[in-house]
Structure formats: structure tokens, C-alpha cells
PDB file of N, CA and C in Angstrom:
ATOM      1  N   UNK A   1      31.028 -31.109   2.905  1.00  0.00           N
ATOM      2  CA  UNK A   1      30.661 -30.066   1.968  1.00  0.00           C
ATOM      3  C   UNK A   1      31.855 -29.190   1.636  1.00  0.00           C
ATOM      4  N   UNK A   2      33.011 -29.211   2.513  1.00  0.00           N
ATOM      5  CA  UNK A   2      33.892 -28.488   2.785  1.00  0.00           C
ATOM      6  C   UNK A   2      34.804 -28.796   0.879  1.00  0.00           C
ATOM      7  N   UNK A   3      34.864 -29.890   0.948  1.00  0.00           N
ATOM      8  CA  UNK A   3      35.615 -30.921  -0.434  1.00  0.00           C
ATOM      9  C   UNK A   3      34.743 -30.174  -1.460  1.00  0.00           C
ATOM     10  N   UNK A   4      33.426 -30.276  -1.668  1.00  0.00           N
ATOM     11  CA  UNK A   4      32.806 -29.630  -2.935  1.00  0.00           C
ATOM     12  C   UNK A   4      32.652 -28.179  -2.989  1.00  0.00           C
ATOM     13  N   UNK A   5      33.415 -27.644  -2.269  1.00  0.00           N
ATOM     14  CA  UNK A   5      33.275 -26.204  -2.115  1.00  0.00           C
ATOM     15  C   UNK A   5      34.879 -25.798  -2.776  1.00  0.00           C
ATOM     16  N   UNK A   6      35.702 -26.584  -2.231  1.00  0.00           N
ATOM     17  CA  UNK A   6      37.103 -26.379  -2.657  1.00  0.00           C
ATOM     18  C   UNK A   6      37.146 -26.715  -3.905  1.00  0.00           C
ATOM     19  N   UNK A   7      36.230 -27.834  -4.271  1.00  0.00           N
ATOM     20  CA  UNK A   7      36.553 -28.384  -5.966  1.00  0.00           C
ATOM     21  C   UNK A   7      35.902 -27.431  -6.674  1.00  0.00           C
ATOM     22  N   UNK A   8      34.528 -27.229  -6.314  1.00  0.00           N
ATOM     23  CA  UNK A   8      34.163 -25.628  -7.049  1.00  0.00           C
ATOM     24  C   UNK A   8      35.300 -24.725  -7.778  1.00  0.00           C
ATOM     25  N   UNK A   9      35.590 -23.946  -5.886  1.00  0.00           N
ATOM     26  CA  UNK A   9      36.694 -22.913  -6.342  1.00  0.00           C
ATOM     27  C   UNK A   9      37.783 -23.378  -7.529  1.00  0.00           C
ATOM     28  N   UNK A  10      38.263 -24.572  -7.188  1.00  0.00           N
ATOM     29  CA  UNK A  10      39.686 -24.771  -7.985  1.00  0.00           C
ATOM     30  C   UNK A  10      38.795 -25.146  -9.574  1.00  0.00           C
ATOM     31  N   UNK A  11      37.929 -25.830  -9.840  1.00  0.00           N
ATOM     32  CA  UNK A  11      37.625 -26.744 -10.854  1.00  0.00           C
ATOM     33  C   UNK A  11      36.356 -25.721 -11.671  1.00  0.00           C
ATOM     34  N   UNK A  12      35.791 -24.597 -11.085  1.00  0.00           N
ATOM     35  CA  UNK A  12      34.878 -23.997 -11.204  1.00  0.00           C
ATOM     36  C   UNK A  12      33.175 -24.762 -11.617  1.00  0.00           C
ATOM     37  N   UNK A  13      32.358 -24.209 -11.660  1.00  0.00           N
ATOM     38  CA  UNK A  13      30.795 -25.311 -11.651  1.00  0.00           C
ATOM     39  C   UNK A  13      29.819 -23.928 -12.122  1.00  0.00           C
ATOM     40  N   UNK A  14      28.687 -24.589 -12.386  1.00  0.00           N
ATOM     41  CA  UNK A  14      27.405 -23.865 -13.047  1.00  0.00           C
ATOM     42  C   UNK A  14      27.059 -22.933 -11.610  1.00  0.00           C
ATOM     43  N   UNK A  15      26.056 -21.848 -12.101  1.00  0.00           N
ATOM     44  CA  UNK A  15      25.515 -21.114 -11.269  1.00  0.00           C
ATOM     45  C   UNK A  15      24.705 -21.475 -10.585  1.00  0.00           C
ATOM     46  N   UNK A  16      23.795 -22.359 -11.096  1.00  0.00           N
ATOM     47  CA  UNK A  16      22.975 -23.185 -10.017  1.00  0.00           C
ATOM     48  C   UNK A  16      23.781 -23.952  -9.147  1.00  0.00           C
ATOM     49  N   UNK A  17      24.981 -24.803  -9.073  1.00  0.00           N
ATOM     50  CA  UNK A  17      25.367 -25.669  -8.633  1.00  0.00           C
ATOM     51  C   UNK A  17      26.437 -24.608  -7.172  1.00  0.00           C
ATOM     52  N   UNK A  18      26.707 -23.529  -8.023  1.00  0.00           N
ATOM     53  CA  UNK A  18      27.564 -22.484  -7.112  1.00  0.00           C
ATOM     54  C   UNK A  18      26.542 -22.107  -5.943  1.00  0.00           C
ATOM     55  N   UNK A  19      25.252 -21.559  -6.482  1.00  0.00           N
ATOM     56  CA  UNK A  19      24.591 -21.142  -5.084  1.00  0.00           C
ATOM     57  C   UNK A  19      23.963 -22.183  -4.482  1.00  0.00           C
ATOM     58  N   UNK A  20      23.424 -23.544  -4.996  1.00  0.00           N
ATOM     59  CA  UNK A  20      23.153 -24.456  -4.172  1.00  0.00           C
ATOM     60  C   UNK A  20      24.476 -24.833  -3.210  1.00  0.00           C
ATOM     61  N   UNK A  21      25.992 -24.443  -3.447  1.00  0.00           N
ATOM     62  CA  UNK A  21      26.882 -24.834  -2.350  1.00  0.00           C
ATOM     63  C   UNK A  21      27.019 -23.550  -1.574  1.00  0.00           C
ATOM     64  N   UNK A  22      26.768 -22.569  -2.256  1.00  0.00           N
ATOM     65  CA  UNK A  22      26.718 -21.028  -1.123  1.00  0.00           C
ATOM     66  C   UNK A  22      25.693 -21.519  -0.304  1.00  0.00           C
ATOM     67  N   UNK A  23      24.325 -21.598  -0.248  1.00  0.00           N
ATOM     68  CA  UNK A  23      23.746 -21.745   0.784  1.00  0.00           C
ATOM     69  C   UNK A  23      24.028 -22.852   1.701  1.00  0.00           C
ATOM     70  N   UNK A  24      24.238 -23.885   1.443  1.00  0.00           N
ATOM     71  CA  UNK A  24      24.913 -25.008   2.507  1.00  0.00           C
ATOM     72  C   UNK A  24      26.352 -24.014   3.483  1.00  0.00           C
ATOM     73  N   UNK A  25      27.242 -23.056   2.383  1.00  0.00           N
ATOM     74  CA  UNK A  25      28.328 -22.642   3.382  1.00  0.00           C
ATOM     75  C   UNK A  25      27.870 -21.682   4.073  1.00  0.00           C
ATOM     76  N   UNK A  26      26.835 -20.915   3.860  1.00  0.00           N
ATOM     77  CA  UNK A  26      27.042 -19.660   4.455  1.00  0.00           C
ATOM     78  C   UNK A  26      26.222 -20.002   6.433  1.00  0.00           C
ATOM     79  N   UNK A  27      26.255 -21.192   5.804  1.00  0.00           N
ATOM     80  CA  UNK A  27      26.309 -21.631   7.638  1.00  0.00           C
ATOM     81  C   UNK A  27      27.424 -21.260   8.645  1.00  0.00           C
ATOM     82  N   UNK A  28      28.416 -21.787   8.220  1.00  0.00           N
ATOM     83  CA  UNK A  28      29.271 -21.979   8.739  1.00  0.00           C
ATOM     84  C   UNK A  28      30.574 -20.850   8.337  1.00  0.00           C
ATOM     85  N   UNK A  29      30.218 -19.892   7.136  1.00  0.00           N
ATOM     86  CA  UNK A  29      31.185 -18.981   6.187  1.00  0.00           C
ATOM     87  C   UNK A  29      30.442 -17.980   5.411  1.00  0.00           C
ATOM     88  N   UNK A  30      29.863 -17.282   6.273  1.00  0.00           N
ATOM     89  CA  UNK A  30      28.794 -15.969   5.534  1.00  0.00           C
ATOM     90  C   UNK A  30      29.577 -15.215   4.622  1.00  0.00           C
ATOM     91  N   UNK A  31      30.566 -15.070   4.658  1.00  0.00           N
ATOM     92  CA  UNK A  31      31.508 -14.012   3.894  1.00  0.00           C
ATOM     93  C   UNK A  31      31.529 -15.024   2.572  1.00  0.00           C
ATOM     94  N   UNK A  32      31.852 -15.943   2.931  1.00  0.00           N
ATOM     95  CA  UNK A  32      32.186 -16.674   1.203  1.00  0.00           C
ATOM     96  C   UNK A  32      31.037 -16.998   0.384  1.00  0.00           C
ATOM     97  N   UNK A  33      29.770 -16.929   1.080  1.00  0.00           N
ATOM     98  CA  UNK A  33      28.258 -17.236   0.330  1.00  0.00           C
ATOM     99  C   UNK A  33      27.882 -15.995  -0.298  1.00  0.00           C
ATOM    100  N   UNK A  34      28.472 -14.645   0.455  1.00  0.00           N
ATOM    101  CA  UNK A  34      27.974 -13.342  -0.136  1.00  0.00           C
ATOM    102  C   UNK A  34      28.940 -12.831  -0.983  1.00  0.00           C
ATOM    103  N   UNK A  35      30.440 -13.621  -1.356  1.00  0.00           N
ATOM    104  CA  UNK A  35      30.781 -13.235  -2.644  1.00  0.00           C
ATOM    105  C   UNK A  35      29.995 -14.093  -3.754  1.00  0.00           C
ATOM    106  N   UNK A  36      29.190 -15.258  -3.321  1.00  0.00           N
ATOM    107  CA  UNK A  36      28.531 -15.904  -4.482  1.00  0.00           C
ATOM    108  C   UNK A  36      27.599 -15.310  -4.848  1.00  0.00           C
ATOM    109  N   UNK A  37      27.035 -14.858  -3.689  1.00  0.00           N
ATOM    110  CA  UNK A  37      25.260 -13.959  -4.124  1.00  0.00           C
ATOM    111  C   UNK A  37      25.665 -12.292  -4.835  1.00  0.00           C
ATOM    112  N   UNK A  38      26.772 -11.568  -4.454  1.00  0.00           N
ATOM    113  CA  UNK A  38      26.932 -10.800  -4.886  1.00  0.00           C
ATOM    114  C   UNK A  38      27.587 -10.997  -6.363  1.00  0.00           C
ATOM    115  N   UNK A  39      28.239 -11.460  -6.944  1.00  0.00           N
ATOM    116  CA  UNK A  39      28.213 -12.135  -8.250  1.00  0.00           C
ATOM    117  C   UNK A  39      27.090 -12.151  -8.990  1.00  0.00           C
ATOM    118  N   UNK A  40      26.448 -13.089  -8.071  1.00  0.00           N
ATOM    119  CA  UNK A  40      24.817 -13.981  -8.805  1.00  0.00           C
ATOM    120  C   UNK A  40      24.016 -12.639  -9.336  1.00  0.00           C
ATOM    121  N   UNK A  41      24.013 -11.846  -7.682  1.00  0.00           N
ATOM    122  CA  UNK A  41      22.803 -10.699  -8.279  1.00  0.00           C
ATOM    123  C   UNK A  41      23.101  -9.313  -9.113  1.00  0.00           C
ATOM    124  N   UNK A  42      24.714  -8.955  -9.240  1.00  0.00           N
ATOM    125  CA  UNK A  42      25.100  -8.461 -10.657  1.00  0.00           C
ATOM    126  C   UNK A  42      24.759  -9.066 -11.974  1.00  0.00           C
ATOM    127  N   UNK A  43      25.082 -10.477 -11.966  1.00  0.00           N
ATOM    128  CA  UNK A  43      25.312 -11.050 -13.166  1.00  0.00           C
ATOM    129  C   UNK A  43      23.420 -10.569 -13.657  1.00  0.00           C
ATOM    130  N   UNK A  44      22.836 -10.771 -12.631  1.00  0.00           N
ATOM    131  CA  UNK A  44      21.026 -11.215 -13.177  1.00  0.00           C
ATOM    132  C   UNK A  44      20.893  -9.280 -13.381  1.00  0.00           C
ATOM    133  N   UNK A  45      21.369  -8.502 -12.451  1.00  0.00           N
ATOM    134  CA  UNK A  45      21.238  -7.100 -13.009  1.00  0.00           C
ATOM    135  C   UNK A  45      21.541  -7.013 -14.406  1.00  0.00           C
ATOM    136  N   UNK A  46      23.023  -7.389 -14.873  1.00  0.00           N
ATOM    137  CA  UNK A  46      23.806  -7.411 -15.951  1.00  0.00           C
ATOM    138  C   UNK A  46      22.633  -8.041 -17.453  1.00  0.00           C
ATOM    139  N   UNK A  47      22.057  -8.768 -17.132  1.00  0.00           N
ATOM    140  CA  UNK A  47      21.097  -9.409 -18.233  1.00  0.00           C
ATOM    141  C   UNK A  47      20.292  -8.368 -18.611  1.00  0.00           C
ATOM    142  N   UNK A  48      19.941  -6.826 -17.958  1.00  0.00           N
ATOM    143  CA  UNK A  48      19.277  -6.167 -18.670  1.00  0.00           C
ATOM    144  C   UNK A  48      17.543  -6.691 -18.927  1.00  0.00           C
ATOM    145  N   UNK A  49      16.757  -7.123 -17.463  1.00  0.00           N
ATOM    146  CA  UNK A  49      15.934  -7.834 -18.100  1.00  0.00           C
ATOM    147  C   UNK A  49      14.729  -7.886 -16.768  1.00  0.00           C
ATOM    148  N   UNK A  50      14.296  -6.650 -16.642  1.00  0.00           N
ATOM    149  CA  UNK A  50      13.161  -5.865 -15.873  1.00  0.00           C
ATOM    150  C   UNK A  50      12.467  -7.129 -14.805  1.00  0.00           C
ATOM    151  N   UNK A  51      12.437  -8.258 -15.582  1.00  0.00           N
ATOM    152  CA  UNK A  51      11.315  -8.996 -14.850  1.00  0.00           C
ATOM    153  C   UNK A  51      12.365 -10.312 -14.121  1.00  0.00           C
ATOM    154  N   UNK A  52      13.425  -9.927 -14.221  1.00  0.00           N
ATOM    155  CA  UNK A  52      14.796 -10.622 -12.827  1.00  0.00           C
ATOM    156  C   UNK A  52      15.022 -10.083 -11.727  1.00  0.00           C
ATOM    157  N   UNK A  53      14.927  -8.702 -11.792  1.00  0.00           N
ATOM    158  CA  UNK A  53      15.943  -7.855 -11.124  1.00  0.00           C
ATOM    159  C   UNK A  53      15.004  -8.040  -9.692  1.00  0.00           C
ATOM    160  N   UNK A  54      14.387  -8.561  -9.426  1.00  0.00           N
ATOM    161  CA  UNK A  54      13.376  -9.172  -8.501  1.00  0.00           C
ATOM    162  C   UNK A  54      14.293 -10.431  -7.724  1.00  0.00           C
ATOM    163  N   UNK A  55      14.663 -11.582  -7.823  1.00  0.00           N
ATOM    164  CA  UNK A  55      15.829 -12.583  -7.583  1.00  0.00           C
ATOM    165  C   UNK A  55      17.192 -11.474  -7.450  1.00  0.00           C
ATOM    166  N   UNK A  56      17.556 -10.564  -8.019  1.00  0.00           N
ATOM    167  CA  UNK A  56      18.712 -10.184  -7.969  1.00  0.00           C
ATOM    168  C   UNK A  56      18.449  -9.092  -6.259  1.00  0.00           C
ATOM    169  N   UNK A  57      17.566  -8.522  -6.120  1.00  0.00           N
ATOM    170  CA  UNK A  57      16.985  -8.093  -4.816  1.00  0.00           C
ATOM    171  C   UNK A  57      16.765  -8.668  -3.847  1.00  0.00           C
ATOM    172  N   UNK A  58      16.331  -9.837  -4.328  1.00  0.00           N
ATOM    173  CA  UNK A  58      16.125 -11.098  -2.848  1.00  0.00           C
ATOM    174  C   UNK A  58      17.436 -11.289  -2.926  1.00  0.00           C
ATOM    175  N   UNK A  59      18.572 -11.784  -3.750  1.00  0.00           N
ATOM    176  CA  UNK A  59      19.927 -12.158  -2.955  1.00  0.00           C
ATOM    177  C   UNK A  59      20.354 -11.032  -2.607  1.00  0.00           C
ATOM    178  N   UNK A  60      20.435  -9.753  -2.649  1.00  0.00           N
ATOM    179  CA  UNK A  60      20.935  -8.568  -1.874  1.00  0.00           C
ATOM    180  C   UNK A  60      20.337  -8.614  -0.838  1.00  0.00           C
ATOM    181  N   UNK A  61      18.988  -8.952  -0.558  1.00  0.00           N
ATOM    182  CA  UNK A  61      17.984  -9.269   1.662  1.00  0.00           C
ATOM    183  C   UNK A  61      19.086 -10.249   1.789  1.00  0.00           C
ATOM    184  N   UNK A  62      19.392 -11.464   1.138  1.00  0.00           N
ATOM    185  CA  UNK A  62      19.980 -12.223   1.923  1.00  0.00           C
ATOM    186  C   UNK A  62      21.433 -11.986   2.456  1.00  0.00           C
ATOM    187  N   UNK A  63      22.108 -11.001   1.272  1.00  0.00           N
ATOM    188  CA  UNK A  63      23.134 -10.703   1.338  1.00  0.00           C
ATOM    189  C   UNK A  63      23.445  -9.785   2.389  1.00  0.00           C
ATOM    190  N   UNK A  64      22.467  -8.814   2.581  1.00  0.00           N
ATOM    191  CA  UNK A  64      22.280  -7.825   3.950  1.00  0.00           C
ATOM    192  C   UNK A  64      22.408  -8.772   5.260  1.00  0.00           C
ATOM    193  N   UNK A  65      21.472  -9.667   5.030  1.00  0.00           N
ATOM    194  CA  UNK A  65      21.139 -10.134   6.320  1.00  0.00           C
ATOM    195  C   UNK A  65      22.785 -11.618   6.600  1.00  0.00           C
ATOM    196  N   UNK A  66      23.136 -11.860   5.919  1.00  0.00           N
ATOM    197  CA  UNK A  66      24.178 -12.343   6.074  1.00  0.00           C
ATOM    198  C   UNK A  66      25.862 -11.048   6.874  1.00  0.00           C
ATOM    199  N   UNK A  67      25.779 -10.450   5.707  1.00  0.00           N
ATOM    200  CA  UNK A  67      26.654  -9.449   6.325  1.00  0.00           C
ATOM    201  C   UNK A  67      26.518  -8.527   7.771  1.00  0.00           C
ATOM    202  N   UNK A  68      24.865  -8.758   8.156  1.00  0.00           N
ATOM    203  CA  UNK A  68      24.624  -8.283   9.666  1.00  0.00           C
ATOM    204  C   UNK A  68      25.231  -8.839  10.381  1.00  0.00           C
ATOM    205  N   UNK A  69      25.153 -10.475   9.913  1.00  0.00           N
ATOM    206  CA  UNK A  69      25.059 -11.408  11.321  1.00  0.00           C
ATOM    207  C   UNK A  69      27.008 -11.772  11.090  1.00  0.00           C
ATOM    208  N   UNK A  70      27.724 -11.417  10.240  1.00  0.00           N
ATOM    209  CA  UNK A  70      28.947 -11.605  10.563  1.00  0.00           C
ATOM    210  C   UNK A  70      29.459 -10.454  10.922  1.00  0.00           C
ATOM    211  N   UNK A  71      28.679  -9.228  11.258  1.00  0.00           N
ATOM    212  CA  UNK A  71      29.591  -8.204  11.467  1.00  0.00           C
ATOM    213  C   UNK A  71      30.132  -7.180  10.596  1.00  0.00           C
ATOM    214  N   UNK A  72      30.043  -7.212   9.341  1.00  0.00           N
ATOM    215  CA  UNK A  72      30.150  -6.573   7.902  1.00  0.00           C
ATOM    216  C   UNK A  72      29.472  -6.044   7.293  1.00  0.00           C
ATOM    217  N   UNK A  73      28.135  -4.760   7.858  1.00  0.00           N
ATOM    218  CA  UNK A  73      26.765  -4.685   7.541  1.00  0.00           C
ATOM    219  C   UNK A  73      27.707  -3.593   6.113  1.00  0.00           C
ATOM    220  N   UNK A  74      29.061  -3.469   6.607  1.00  0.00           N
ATOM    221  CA  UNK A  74      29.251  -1.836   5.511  1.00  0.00           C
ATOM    222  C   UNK A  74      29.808  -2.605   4.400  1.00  0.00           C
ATOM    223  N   UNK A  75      29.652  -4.076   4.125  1.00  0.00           N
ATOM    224  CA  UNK A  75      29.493  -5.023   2.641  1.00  0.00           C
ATOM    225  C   UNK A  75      28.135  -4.979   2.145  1.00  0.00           C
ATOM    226  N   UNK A  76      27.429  -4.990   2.225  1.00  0.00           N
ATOM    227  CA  UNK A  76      26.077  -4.621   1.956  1.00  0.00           C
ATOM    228  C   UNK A  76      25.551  -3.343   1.581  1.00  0.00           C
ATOM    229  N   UNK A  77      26.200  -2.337   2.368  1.00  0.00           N
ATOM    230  CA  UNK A  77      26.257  -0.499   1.861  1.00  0.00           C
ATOM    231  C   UNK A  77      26.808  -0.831   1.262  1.00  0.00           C
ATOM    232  N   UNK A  78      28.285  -1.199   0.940  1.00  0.00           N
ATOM    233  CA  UNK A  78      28.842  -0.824  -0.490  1.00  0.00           C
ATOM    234  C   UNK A  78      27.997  -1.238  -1.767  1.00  0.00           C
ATOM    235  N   UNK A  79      27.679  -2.560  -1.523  1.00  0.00           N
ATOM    236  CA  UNK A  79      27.078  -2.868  -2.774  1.00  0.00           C
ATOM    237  C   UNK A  79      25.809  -2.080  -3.137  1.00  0.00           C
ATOM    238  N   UNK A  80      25.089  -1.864  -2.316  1.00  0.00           N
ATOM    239  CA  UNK A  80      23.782  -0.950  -2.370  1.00  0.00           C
ATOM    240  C   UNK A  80      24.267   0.022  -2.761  1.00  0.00           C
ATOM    241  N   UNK A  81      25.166   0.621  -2.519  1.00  0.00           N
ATOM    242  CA  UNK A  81      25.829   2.583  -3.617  1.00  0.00           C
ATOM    243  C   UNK A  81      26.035   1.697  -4.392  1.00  0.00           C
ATOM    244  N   UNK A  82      27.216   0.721  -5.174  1.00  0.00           N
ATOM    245  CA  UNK A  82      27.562   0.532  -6.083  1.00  0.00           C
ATOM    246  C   UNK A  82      26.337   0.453  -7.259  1.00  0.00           C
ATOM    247  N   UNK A  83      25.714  -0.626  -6.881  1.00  0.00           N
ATOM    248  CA  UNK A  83      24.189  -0.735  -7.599  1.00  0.00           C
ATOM    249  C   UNK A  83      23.175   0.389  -7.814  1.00  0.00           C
ATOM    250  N   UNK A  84      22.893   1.134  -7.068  1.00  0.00           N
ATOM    251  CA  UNK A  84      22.832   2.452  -7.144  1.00  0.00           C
ATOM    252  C   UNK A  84      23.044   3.251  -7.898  1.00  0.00           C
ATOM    253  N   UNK A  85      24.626   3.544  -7.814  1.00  0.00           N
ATOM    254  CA  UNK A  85      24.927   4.199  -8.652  1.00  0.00           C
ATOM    255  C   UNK A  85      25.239   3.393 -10.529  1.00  0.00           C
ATOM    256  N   UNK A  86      25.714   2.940 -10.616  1.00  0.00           N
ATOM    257  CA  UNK A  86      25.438   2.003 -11.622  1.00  0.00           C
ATOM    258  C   UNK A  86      24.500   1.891 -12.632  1.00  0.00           C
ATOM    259  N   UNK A  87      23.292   1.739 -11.555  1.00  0.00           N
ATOM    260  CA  UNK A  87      22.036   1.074 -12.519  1.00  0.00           C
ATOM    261  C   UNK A  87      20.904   1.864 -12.255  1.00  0.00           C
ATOM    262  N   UNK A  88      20.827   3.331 -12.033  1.00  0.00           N
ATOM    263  CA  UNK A  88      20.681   4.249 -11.446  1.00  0.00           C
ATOM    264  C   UNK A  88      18.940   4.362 -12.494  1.00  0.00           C
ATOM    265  N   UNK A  89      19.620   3.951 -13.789  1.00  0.00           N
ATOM    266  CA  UNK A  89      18.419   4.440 -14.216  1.00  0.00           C
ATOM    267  C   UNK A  89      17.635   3.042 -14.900  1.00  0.00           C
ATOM    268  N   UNK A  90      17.959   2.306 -14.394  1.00  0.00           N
ATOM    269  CA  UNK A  90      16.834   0.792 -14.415  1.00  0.00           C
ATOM    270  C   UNK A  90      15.605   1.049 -13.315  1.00  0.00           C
ATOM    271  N   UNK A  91      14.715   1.414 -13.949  1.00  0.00           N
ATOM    272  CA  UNK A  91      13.399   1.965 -12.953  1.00  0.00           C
ATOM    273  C   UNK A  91      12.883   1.072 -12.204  1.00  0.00           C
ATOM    274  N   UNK A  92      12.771  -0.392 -12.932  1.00  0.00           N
ATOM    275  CA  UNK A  92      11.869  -1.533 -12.375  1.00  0.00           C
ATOM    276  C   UNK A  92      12.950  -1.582 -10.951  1.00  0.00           C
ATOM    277  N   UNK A  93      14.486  -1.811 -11.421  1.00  0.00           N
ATOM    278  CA  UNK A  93      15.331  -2.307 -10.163  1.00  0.00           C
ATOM    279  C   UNK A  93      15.308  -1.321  -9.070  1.00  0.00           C
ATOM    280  N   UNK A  94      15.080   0.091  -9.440  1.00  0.00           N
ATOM    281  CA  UNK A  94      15.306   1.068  -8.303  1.00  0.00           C
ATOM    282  C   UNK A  94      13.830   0.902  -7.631  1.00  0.00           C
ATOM    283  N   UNK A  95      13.054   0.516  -8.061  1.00  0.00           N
ATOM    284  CA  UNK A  95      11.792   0.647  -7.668  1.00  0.00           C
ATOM    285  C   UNK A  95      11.689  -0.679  -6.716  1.00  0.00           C
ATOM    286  N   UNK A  96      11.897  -1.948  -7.162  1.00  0.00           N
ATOM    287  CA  UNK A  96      12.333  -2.974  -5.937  1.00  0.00           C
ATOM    288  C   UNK A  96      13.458  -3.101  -4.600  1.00  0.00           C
ATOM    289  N   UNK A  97      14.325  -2.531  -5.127  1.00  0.00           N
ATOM    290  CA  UNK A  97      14.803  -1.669  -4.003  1.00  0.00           C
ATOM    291  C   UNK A  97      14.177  -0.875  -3.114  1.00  0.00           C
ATOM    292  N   UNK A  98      13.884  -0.332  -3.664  1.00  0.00           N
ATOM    293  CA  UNK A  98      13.016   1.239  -3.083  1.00  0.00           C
ATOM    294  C   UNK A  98      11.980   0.814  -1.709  1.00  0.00           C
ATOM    295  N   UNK A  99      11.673  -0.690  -2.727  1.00  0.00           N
ATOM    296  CA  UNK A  99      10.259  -1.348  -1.795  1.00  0.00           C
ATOM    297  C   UNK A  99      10.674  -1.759  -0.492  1.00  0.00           C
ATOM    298  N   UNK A 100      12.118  -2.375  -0.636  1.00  0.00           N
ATOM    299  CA  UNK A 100      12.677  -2.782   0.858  1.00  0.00           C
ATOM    300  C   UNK A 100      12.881  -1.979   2.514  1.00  0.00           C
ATOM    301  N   UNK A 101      12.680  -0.692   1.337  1.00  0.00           N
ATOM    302  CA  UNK A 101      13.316   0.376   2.442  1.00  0.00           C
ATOM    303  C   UNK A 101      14.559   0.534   2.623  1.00  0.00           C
ATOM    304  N   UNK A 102      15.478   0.181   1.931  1.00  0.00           N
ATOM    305  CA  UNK A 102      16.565   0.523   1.981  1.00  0.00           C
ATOM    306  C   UNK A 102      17.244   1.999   1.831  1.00  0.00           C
ATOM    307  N   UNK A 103      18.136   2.355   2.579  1.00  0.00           N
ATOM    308  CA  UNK A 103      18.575   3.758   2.190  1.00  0.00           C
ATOM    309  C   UNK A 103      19.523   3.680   0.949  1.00  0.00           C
TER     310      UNK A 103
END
């Protein structure tokens, strides 16, 4: 998997095809799956489009819970202020947030 991960990076690939190889790495490379998910779940914020921002929240749980287990929980705060502050006034997204309990 190691080969289609490198050809990715160098050769670049679709978004589906990017997080179907993030989740195979973040076995073995949590840090490099949560620059994919953190990408992924801007880009789906970025669409402007109330009834996503739901997927863009589930890859931020996963993204939390990845950055716990390597040790990096304050990659996950950052992005949570960044988003935050940002998109501050997207109600649906602050409101799915909100639901997690997140501070």
C-alpha cells in the first residue's frame, strides 16, 4: 500500500481514491491520514452546503480520535478554533459540532 500512497502523493488521484488510501494508512501513519481528512472536511465545509457539513464532522471524530492515539490531540484543537472561527456563522455546522460536545 506503501507504493500507492507514494504514487498518489507524487502523481496526485481523486478524493475518493485519496481517502480510500488514508484509511488503509492511518494504520500504520495517523498523521498522514489526518492531513487527508483535514483537507477532505474543509473542502466539504468550503462547498457551502448545510446538508454535508455532517461527513465533514464525522472526519473531524475521526480526525480527533486519530490525533489522540498518536499523541497530537493539540492537531485537532487547532483545527476545531480554526473552523470555529472561520465558519462561525454556518449554523447547521456549529450546531453539529455543538452535538459532539466538543469545546
Amino acid at each position: 500500500m506503501g507504493a500507492a500512497w507514494d504514487a498518489a502523493a507524487e502523481f496526485g488521484c481523486g478524493p475518493a481514491l485519496r481517502l480510500t488510501l488514508a484509511r488503509v494508512r492511518e494504520q500504520t501513519h495517523p498523521l498522514d491520514a489526518i492531513a487527508v481528512y483535514e483537507s477532505e472536511a474543509l473542502s466539504i465545509i468550503g462547498l457551502k452546503r448545510p446538508d454535508l457539513y455532517r461527513g465533514a464532522v464525522d472526519l473531524m471524530a475521526r480526525i480527533r480520535r486519530l490525533a489522540n492515539s498518536a499523541g497530537e490531540p493539540e492537531r485537532f484543537v487547532t483545527l476545531l478554533g480554526q473552523i470555529r472561527t472561520e465558519h462561525k456563522l454556518k449554523r447547521r455546522l456549529m450546531t453539529d459540532i455543538d452535538e459532539r460536545g466538543w469545546p
